[in-house]
Structures are given as structure tokens and as C-alpha cells.
N, C-alpha and C. Protein backbone atom coordinates (compact mmCIF):
# COMPACT_ATOMS: atom_id res chain seq x y z
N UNK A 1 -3.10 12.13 12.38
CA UNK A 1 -3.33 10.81 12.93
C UNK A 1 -2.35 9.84 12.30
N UNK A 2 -1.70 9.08 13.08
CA UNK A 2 -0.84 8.05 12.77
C UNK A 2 -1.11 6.75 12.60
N UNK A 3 -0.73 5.79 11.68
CA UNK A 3 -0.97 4.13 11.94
C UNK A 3 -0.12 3.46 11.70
N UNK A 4 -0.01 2.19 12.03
CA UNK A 4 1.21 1.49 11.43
C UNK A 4 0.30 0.05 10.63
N UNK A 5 0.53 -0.43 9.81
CA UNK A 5 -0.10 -1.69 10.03
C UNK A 5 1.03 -2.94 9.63
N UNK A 6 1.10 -4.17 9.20
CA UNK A 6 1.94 -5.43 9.36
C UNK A 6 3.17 -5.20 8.52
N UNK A 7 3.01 -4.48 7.16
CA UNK A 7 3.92 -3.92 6.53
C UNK A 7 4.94 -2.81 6.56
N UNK A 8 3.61 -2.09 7.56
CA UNK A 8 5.01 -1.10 8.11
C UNK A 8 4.30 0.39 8.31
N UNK A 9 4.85 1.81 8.19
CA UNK A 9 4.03 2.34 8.84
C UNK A 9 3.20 3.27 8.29
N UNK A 10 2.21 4.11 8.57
CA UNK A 10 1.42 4.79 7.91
C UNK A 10 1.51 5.44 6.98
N UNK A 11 0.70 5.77 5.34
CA UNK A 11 1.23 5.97 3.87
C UNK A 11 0.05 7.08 3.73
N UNK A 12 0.13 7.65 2.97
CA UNK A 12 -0.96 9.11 2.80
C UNK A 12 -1.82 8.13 1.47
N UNK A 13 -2.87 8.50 1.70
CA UNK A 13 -3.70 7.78 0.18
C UNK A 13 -3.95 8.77 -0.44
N UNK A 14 -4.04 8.42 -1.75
CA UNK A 14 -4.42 9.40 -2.38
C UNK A 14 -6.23 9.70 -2.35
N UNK A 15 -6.27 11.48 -3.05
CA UNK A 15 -7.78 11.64 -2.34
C UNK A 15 -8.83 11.00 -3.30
N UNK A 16 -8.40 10.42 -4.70
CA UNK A 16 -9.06 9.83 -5.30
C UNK A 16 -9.78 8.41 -4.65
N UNK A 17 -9.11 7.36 -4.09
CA UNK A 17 -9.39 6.42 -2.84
C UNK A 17 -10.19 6.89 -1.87
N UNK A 18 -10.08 7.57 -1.46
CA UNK A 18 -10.33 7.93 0.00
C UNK A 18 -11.63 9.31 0.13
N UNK A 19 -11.93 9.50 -1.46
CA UNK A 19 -12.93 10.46 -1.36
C UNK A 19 -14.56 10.19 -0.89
N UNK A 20 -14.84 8.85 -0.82
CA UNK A 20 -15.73 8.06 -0.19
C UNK A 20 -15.23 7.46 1.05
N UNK A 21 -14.04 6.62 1.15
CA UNK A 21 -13.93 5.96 2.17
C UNK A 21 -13.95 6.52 3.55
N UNK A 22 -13.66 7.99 3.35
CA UNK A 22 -14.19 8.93 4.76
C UNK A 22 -15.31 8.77 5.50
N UNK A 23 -16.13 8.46 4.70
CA UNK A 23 -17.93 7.89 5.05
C UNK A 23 -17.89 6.22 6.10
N UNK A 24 -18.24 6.62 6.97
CA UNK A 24 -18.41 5.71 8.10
C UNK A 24 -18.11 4.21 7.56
N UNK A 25 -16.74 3.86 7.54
CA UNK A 25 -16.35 2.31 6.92
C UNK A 25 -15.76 1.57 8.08
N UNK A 26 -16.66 0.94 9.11
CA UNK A 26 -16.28 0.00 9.85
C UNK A 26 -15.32 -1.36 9.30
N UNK A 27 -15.34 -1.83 8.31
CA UNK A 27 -14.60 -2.82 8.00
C UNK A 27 -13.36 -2.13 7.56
N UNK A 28 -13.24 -1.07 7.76
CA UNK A 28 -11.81 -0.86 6.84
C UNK A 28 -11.30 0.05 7.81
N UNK A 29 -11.45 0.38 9.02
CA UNK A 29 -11.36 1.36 10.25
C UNK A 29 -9.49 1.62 10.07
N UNK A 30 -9.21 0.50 10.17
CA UNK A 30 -7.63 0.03 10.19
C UNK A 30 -7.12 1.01 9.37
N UNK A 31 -7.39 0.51 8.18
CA UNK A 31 -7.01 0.91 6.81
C UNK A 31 -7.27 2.67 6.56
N UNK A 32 -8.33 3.37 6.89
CA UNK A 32 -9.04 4.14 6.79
C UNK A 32 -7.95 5.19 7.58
N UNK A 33 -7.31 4.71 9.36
CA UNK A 33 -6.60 6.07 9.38
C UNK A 33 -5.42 6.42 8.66
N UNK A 34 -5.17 6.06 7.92
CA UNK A 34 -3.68 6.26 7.00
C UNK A 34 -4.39 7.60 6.32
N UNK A 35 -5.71 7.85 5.83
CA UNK A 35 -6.23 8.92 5.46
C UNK A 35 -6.14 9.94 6.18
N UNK A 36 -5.73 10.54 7.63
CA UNK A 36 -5.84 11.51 8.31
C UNK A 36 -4.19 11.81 8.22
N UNK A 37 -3.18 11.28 7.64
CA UNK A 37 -2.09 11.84 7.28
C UNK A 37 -0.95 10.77 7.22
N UNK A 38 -0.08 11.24 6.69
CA UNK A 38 1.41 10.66 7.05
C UNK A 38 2.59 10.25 8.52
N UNK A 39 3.11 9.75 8.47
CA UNK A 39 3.80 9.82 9.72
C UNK A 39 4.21 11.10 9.89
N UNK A 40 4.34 11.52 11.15
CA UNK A 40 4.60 13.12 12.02
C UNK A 40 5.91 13.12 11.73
N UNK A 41 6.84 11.96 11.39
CA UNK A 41 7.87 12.39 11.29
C UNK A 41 7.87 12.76 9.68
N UNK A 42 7.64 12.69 8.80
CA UNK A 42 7.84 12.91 7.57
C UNK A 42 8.24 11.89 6.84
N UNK A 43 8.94 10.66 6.98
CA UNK A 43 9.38 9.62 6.54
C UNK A 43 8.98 9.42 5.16
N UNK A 44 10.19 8.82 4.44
CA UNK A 44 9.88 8.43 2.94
C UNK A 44 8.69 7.59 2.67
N UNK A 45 7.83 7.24 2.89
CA UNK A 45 7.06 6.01 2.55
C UNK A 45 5.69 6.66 1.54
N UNK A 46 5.77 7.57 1.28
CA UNK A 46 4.81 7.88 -0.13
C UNK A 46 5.12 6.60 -1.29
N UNK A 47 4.66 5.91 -1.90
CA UNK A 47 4.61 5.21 -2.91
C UNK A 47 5.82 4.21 -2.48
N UNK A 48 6.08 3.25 -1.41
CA UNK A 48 6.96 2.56 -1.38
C UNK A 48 7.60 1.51 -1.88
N UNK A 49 6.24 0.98 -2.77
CA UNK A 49 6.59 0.19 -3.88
C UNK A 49 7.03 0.15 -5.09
N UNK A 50 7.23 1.86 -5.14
CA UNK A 50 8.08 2.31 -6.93
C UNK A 50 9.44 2.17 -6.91
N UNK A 51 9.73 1.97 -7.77
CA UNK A 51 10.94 1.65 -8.46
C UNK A 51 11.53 2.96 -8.81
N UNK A 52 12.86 3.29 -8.78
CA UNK A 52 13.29 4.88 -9.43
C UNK A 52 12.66 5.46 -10.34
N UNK A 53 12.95 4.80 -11.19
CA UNK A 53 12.18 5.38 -12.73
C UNK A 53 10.41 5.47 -12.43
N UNK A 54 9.86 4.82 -11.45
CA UNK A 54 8.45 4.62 -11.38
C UNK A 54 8.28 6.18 -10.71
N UNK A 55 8.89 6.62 -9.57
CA UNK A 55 8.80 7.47 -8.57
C UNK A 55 9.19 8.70 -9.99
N UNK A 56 10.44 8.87 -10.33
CA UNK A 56 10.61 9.42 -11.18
C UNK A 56 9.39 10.05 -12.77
N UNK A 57 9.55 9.31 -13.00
CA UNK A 57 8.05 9.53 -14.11
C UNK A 57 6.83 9.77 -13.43
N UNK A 58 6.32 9.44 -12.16
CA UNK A 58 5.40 10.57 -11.39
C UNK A 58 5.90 11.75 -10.60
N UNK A 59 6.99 11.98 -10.47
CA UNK A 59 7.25 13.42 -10.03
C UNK A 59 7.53 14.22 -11.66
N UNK A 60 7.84 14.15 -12.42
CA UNK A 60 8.01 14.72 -13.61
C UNK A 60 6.06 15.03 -14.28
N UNK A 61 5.55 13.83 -14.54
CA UNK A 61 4.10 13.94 -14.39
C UNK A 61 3.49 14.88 -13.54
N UNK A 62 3.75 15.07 -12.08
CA UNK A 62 3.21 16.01 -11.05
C UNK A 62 3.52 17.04 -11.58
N UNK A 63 4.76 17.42 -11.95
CA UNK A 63 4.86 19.24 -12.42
C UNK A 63 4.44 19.84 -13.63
N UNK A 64 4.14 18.42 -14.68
CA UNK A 64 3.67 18.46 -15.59
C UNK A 64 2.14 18.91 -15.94
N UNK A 65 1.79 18.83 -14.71
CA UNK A 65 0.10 19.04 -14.63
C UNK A 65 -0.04 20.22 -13.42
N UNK A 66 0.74 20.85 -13.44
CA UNK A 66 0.26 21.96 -12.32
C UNK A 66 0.74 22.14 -11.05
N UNK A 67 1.83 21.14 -10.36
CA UNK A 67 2.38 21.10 -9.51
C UNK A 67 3.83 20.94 -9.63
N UNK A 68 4.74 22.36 -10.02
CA UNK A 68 5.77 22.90 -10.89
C UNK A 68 6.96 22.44 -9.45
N UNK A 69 6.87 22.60 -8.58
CA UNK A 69 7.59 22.46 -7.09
C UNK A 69 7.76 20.80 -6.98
N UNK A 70 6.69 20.52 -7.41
CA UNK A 70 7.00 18.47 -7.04
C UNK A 70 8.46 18.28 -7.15
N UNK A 71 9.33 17.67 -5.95
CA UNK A 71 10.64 17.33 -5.95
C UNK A 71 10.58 15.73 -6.79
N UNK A 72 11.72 15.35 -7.25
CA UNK A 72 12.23 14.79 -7.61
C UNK A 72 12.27 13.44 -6.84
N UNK A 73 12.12 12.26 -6.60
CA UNK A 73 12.58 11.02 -5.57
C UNK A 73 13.52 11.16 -5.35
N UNK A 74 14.25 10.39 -3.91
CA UNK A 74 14.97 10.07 -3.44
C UNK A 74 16.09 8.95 -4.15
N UNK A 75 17.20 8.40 -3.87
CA UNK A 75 18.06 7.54 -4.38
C UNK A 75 17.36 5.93 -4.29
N UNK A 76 16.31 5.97 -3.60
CA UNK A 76 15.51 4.62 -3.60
C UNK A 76 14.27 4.73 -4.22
N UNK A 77 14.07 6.04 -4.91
CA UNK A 77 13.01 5.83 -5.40
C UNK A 77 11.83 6.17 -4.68
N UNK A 78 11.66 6.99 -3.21
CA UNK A 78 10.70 7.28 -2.01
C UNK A 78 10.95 8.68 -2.26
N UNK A 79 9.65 9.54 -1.57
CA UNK A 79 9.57 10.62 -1.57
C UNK A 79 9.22 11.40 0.11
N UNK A 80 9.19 12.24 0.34
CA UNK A 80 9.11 12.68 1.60
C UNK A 80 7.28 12.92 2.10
N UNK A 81 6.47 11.91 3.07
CA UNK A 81 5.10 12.27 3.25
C UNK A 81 4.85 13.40 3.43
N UNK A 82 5.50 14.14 4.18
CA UNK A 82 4.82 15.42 5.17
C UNK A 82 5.71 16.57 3.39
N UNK A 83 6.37 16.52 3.00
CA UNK A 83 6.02 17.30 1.88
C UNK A 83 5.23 17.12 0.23
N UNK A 84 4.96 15.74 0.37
CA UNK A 84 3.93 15.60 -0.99
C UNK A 84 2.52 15.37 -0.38
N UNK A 85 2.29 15.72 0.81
CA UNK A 85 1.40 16.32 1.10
C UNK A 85 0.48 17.75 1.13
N UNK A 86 1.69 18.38 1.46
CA UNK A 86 1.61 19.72 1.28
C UNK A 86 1.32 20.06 0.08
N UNK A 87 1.79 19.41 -0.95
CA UNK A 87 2.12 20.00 -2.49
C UNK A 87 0.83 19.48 -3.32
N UNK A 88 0.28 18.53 -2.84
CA UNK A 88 -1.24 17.99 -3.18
C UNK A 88 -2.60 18.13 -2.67
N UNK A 89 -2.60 19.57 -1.59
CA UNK A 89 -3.46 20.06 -1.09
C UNK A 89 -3.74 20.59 -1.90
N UNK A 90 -5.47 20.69 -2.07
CA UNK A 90 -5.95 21.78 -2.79
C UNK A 90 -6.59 21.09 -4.29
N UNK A 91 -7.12 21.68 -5.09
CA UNK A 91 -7.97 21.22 -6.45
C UNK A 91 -6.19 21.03 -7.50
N UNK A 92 -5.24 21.80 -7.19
CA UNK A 92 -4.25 21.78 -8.06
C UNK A 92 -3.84 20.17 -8.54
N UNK A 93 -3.46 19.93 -7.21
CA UNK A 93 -2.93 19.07 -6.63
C UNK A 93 -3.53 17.73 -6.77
N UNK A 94 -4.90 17.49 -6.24
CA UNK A 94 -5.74 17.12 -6.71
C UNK A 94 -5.69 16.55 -7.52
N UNK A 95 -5.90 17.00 -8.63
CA UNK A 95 -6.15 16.90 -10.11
C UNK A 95 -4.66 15.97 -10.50
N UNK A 96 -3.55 17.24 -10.23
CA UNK A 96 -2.22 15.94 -10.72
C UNK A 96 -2.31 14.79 -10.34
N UNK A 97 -3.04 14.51 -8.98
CA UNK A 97 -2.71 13.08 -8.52
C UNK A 97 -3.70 11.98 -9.98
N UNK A 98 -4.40 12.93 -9.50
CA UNK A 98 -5.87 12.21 -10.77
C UNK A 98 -5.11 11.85 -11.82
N UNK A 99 -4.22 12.46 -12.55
CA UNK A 99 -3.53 12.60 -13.79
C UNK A 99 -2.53 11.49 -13.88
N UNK A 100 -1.77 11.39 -12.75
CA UNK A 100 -0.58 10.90 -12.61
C UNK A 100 -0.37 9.41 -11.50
N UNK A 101 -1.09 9.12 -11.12
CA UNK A 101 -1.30 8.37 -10.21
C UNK A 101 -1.18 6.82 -10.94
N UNK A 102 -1.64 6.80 -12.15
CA UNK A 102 -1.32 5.47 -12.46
C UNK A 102 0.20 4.88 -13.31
N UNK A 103 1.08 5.86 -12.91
CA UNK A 103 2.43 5.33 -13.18
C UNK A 103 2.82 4.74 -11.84
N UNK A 104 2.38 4.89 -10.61
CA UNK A 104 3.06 4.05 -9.48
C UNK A 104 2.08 3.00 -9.36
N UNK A 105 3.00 2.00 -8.69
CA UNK A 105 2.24 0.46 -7.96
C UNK A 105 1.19 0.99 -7.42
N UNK A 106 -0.28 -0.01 -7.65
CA UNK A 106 -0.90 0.39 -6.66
C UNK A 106 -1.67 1.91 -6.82
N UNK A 107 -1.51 2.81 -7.49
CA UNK A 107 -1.72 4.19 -7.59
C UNK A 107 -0.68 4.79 -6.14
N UNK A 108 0.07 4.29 -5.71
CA UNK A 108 0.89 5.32 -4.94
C UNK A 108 0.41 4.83 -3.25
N UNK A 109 -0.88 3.35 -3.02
CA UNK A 109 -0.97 3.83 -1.85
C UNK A 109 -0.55 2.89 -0.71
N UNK A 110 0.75 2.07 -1.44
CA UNK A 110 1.10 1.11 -0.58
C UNK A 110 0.34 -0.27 0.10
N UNK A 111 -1.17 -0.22 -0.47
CA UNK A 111 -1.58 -0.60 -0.63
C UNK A 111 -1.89 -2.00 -1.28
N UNK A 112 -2.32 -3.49 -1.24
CA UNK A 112 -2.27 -4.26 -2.11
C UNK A 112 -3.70 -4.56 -3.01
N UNK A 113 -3.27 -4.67 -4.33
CA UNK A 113 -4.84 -4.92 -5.18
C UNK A 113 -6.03 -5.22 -4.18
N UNK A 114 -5.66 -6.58 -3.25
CA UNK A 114 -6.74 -7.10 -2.63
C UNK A 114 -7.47 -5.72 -1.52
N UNK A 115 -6.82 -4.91 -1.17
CA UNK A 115 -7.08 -4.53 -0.03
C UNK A 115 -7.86 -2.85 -1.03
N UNK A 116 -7.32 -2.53 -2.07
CA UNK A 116 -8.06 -1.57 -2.73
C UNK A 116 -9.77 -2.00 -3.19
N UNK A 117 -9.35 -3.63 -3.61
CA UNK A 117 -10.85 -3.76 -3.61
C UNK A 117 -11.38 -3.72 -2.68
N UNK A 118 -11.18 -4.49 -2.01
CA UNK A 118 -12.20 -4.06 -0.46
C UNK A 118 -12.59 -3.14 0.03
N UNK A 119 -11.67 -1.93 0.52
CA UNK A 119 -12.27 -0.68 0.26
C UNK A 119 -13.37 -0.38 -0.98
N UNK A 120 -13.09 -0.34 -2.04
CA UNK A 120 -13.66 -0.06 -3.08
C UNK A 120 -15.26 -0.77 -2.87
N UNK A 121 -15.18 -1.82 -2.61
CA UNK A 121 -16.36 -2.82 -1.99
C UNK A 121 -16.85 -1.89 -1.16
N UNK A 122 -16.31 -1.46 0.09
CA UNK A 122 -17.26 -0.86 0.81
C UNK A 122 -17.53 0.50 0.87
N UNK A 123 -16.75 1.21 0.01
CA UNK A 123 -17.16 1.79 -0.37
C UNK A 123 -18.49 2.25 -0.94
N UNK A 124 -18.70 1.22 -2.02
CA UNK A 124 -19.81 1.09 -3.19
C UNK A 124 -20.67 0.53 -1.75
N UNK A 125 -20.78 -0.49 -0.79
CA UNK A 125 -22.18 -0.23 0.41
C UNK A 125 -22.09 0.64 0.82
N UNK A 126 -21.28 1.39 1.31
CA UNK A 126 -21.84 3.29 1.94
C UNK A 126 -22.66 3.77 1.19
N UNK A 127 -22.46 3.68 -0.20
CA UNK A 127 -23.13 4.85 -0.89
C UNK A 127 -24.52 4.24 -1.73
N UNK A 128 -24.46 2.92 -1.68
CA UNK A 128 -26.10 2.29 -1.86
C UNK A 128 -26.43 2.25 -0.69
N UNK A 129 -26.21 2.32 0.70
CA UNK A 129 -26.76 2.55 1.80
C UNK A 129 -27.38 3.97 1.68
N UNK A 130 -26.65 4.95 1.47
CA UNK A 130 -27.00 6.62 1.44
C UNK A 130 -28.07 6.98 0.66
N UNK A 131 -27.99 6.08 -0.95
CA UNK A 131 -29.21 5.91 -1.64
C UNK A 131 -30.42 5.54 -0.82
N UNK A 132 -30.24 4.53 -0.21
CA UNK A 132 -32.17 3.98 0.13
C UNK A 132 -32.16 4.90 1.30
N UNK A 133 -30.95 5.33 2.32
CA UNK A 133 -31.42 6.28 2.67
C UNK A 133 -32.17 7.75 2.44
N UNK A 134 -31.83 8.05 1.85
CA UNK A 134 -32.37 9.14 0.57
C UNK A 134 -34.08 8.77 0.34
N UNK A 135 -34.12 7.63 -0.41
CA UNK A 135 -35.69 7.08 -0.39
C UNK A 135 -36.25 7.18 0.54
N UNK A 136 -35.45 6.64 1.79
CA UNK A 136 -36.53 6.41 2.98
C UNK A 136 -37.16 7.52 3.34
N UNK A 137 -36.47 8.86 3.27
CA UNK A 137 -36.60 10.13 3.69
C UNK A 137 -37.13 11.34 2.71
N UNK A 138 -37.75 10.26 1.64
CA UNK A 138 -39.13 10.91 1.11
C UNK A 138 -38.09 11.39 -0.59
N UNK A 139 -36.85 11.10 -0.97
CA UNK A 139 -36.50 11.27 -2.49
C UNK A 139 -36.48 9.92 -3.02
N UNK A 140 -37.95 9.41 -3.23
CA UNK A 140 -38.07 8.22 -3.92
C UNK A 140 -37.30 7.68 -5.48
N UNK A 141 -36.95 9.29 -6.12
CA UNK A 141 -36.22 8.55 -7.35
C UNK A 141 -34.70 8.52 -7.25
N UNK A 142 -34.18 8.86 -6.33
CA UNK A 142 -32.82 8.72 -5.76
C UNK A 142 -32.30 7.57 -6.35
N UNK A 143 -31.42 7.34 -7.27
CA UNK A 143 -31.14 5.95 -7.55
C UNK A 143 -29.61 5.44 -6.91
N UNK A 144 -29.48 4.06 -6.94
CA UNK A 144 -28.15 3.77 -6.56
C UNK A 144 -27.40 4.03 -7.21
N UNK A 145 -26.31 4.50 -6.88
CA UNK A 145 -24.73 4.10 -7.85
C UNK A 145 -24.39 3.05 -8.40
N UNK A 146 -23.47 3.01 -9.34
CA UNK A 146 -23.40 1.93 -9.98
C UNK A 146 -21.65 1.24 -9.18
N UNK A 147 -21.30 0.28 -9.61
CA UNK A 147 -19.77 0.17 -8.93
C UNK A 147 -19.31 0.56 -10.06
N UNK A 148 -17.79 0.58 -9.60
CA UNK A 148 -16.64 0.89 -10.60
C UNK A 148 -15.37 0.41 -9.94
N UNK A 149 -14.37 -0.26 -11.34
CA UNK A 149 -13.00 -0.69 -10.61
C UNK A 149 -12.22 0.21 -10.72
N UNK A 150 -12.26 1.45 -10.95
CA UNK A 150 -11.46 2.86 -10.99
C UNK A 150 -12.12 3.71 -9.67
N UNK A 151 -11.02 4.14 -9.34
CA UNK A 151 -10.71 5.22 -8.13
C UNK A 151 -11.24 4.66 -7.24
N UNK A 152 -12.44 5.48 -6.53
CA UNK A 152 -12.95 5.23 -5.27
C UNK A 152 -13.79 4.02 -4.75
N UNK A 153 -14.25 3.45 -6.40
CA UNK A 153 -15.21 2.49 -6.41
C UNK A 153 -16.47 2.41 -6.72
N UNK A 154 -17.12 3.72 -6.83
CA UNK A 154 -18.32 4.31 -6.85
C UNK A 154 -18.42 5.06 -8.30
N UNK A 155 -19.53 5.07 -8.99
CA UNK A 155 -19.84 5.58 -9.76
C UNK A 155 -21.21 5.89 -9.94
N UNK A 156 -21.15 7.62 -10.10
CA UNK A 156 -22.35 8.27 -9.53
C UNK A 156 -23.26 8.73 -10.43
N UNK A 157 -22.94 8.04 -11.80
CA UNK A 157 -23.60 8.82 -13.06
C UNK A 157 -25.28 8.14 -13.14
N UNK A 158 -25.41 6.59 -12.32
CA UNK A 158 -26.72 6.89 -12.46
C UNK A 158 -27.63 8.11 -11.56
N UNK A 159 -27.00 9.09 -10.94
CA UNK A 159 -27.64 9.95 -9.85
C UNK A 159 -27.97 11.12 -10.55
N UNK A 160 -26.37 11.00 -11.47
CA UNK A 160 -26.37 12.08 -11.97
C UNK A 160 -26.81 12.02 -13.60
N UNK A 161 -27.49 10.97 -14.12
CA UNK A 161 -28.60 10.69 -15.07
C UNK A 161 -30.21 11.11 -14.88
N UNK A 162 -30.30 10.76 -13.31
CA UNK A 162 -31.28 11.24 -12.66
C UNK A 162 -31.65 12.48 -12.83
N UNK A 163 -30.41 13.94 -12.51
CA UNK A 163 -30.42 14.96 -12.40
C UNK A 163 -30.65 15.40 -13.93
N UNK A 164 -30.27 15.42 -14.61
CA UNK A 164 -30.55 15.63 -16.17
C UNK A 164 -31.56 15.35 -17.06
N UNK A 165 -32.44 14.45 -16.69
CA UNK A 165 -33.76 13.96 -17.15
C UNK A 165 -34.63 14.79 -16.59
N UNK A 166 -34.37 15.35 -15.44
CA UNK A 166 -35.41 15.95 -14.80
C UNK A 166 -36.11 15.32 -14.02
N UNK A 167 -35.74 13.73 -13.45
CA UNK A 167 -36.24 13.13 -12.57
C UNK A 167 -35.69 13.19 -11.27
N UNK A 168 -34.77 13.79 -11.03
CA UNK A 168 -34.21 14.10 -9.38
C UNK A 168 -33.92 15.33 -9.63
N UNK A 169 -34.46 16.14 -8.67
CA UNK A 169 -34.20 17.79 -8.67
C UNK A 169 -33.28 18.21 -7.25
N UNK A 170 -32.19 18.78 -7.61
CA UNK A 170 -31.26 19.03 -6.11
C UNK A 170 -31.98 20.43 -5.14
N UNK A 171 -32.33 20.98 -6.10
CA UNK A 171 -32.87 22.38 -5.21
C UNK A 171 -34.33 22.48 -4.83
N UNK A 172 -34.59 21.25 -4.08
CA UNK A 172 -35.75 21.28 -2.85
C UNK A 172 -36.04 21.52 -1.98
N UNK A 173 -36.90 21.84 -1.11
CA UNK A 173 -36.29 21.34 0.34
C UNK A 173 -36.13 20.13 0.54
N UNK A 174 -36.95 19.34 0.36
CA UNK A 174 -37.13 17.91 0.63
C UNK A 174 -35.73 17.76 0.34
N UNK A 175 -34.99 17.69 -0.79
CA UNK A 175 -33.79 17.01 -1.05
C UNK A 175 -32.58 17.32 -0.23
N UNK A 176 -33.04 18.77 0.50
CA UNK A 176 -31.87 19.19 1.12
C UNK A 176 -31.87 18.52 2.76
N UNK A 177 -33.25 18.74 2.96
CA UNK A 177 -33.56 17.87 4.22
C UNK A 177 -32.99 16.48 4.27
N UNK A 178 -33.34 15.60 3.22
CA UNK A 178 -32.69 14.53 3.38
C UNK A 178 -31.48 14.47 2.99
N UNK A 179 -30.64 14.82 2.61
CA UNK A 179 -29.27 15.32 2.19
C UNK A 179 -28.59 15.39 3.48
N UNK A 180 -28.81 16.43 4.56
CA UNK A 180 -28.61 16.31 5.78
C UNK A 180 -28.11 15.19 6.52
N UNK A 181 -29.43 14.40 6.47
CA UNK A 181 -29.36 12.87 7.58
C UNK A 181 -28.29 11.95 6.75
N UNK A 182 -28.34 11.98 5.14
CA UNK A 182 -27.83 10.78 4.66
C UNK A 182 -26.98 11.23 3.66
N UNK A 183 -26.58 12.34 3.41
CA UNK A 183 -26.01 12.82 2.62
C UNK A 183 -24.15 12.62 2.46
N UNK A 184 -23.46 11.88 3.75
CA UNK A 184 -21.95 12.16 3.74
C UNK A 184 -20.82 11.16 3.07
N UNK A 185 -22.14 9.69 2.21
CA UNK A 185 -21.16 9.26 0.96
C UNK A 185 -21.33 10.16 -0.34
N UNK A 186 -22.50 10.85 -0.30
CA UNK A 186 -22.87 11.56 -1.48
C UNK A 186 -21.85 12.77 -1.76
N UNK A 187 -21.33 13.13 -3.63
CA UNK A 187 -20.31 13.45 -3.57
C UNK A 187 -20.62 15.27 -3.57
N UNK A 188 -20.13 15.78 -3.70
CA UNK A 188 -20.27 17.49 -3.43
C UNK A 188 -21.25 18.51 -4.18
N UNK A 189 -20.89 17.29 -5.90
CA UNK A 189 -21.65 17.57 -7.32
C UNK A 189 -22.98 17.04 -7.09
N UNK A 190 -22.97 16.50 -6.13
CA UNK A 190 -24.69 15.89 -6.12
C UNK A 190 -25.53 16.60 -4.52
N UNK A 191 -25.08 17.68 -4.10
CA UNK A 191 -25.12 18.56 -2.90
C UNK A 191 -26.43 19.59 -3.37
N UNK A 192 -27.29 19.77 -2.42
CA UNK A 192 -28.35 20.49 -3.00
C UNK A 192 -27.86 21.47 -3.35
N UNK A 193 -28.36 22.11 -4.69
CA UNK A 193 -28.29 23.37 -5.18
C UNK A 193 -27.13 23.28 -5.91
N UNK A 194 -26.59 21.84 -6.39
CA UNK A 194 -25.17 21.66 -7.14
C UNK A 194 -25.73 21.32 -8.70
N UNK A 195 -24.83 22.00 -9.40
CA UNK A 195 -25.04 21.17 -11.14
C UNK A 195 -24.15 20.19 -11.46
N UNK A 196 -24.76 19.22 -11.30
CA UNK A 196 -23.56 18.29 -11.60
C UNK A 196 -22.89 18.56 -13.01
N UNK A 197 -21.88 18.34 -13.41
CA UNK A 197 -21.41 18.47 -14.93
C UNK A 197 -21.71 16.82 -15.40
N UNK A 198 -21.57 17.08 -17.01
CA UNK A 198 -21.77 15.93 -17.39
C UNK A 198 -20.68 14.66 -17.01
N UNK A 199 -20.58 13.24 -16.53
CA UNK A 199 -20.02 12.61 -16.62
C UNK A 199 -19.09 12.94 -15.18
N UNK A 200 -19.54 13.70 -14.81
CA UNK A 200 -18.76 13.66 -13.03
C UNK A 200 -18.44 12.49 -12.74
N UNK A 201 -19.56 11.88 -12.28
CA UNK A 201 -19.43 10.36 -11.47
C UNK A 201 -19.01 9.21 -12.04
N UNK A 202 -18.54 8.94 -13.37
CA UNK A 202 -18.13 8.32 -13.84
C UNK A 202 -16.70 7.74 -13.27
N UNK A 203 -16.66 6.76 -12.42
CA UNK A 203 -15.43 6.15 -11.54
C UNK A 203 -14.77 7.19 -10.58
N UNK A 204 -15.69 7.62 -10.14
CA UNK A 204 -15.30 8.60 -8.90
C UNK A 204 -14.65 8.10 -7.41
């Protein structure tokens, strides 16, 4: 899927951003398809606001953490979408971005501060929406998330405080039933029959 918006044209986000914002975000609809990929043509516009040395010190970072192939930037400092895409599929990949993401503007997503919060904002209502949904549908100790100004916006450790006390149990039925209807801001670690690890949700 392609977009353009006033600045120019569609940028891949990283999946740290966008690991909630997949969840039904009417205010950010715009914003939101840049998540279904890069331009078809491949065009430089990964991180368009780095500087050489910026682009540079995250491709060196990328191979540094597990993604040994990450090319090098371009003479402006841009990298190719349709191949640092490819190269960040997967948990590998993943993870480098996690690692490395805060040497570029922005974390890489072309993006401006104002417009990360906002997402991040609605983010954090999807997923206190998903909470009382959860309640409504009979997991009364379901608690909300807390916000966070890192990554996605969401932070899931009061859920997953829940799970560790022994006051929210994932392997119910009940929990899985409602999991179902309201379950698609909720993150994978909080999926019936999941253990969350400690400190998962912490700025997820």
C-alpha cells in the first residue's frame, strides 16, 4: 500500500511505532498507511531526515546487532525502502531497529515529534478502550495500561503486574473468549496461554 502525504511520499515506520497503531486508529488513518509499506518503487526515503553520519552510525549499528547485510547509506545520507525492508523482517531485524533506532531524527520515521505524539496518544485510547473492553466481557481485573513517551506509547506492565500477582490469569476460557472480541490492541505477551516475561510492556 502506498501514500503520499504534504511532505512527500510514503516512509516505512518502524515496527516499534506501529506495533499498536495497526489497531483500528481512525484519527491517524492518513498516517497509519505508510505502515503497509514503502513506495513500490523502492525510493530512498527511509530516514529522510538523517544526515550522513546519522544514516551512517545506524547502518553500522544495524549489523552490529544482527543484521550483518545492512548496506551502508547513500551519498545523501538515504537508504533504499524496498531493501531495508526486507532486511528488518523478522524478530532479527526487529530487535536491531529496537537497538538502533535512536541515532536517526525522529527514530527513522520521517515523521514530526508532533505527529509521533499523536499517534502515541491514540494509541494509548485503543488500548484503554481494549481494557474496559475486556471488563465488559466478564475479565473484571483487566487493568489499563499505563502511557509511555517511548515507542508505541503504551505501556503494558500494569497488565502484566496483573499476570504475576495472580490476579489476571491468561489461560481461561473466559479470558480467551474475551480476548477474541477485544483483544487486537493487546500485545502477543498478553495472548491467552502467553507468559509474559518480566518487564515486557514497559514502553512497548
Amino acid at each position: 500500500m502506498n501514500q503520499h502525504t504534504a511532505t512527500g511520499p510514503a516512509r516505512p515506520w518502524p515496527r516499534w511505532l506501529r506495533s499498536t497503531a495497526l489497531a483500528f486508529v481512525p484519527a491517524a488513518t492518513l498516517l497509519l498507511a505508510a505502515a503497509c509499506g514503502g513506495s513500490s518503487a523502492g525510493t530512498n526515503t527511509f530516514a529522510p531526515d538523517a544526515t550522513q553520519p546519522q544514516s551512517l552510525a545506524f547502518a553500522k549499528c544495524m549489523r552490529a546487532n544482527g543484521v550483518p547485510s545492512f548496506p551502508d547509506p547513500g551519498g545523501q545520507g538515504t537508504f533504499n525502502n524496498a531493501q531495508v525492508q526486507a532486511l528488518t523482517t523478522g524478530p532479527q531485524g526487529d530487535n536491531a531497529l529496537h537497538q538502533c533506532r535512536s541515532v536517526l531524527p525522529n527514530a527513522g520515521t520521517g515523521l514530526t515529534v508532533t505527529q509521533i505524539q499523536e499517534i502515541q496518544q491514540q494509541n494509548l485510547r485503543n488500548a484503554v478502550k481494549s481494557a474496559h473492553c475486556m471488563r465488559a466481557h466478564g475479565i473484571t481485573n483487566f487493568p489499563d495500561p499505563a502511557g509511555s513517551t517511548q515507542s508505541s506509547g503504551v505501556n503494558w506492565q500494569p497488565v502484566i503486574s496483573a499476570t504475576q500477582t495472580g490476579g489476571l490469569n491468561l489461560n481461561t476460557p473466559s479470558y480467551e473468549a474475551a480476548y477474541k472480541i477485544c483483544g487486537r490492541p493487546i500485545p502477543p505477551f498478553l495472548a491467552p496461554g502467553a507468559v509474559p516475561p518480566p518487564g515486557a510492556g514497559g514502553g512497548s
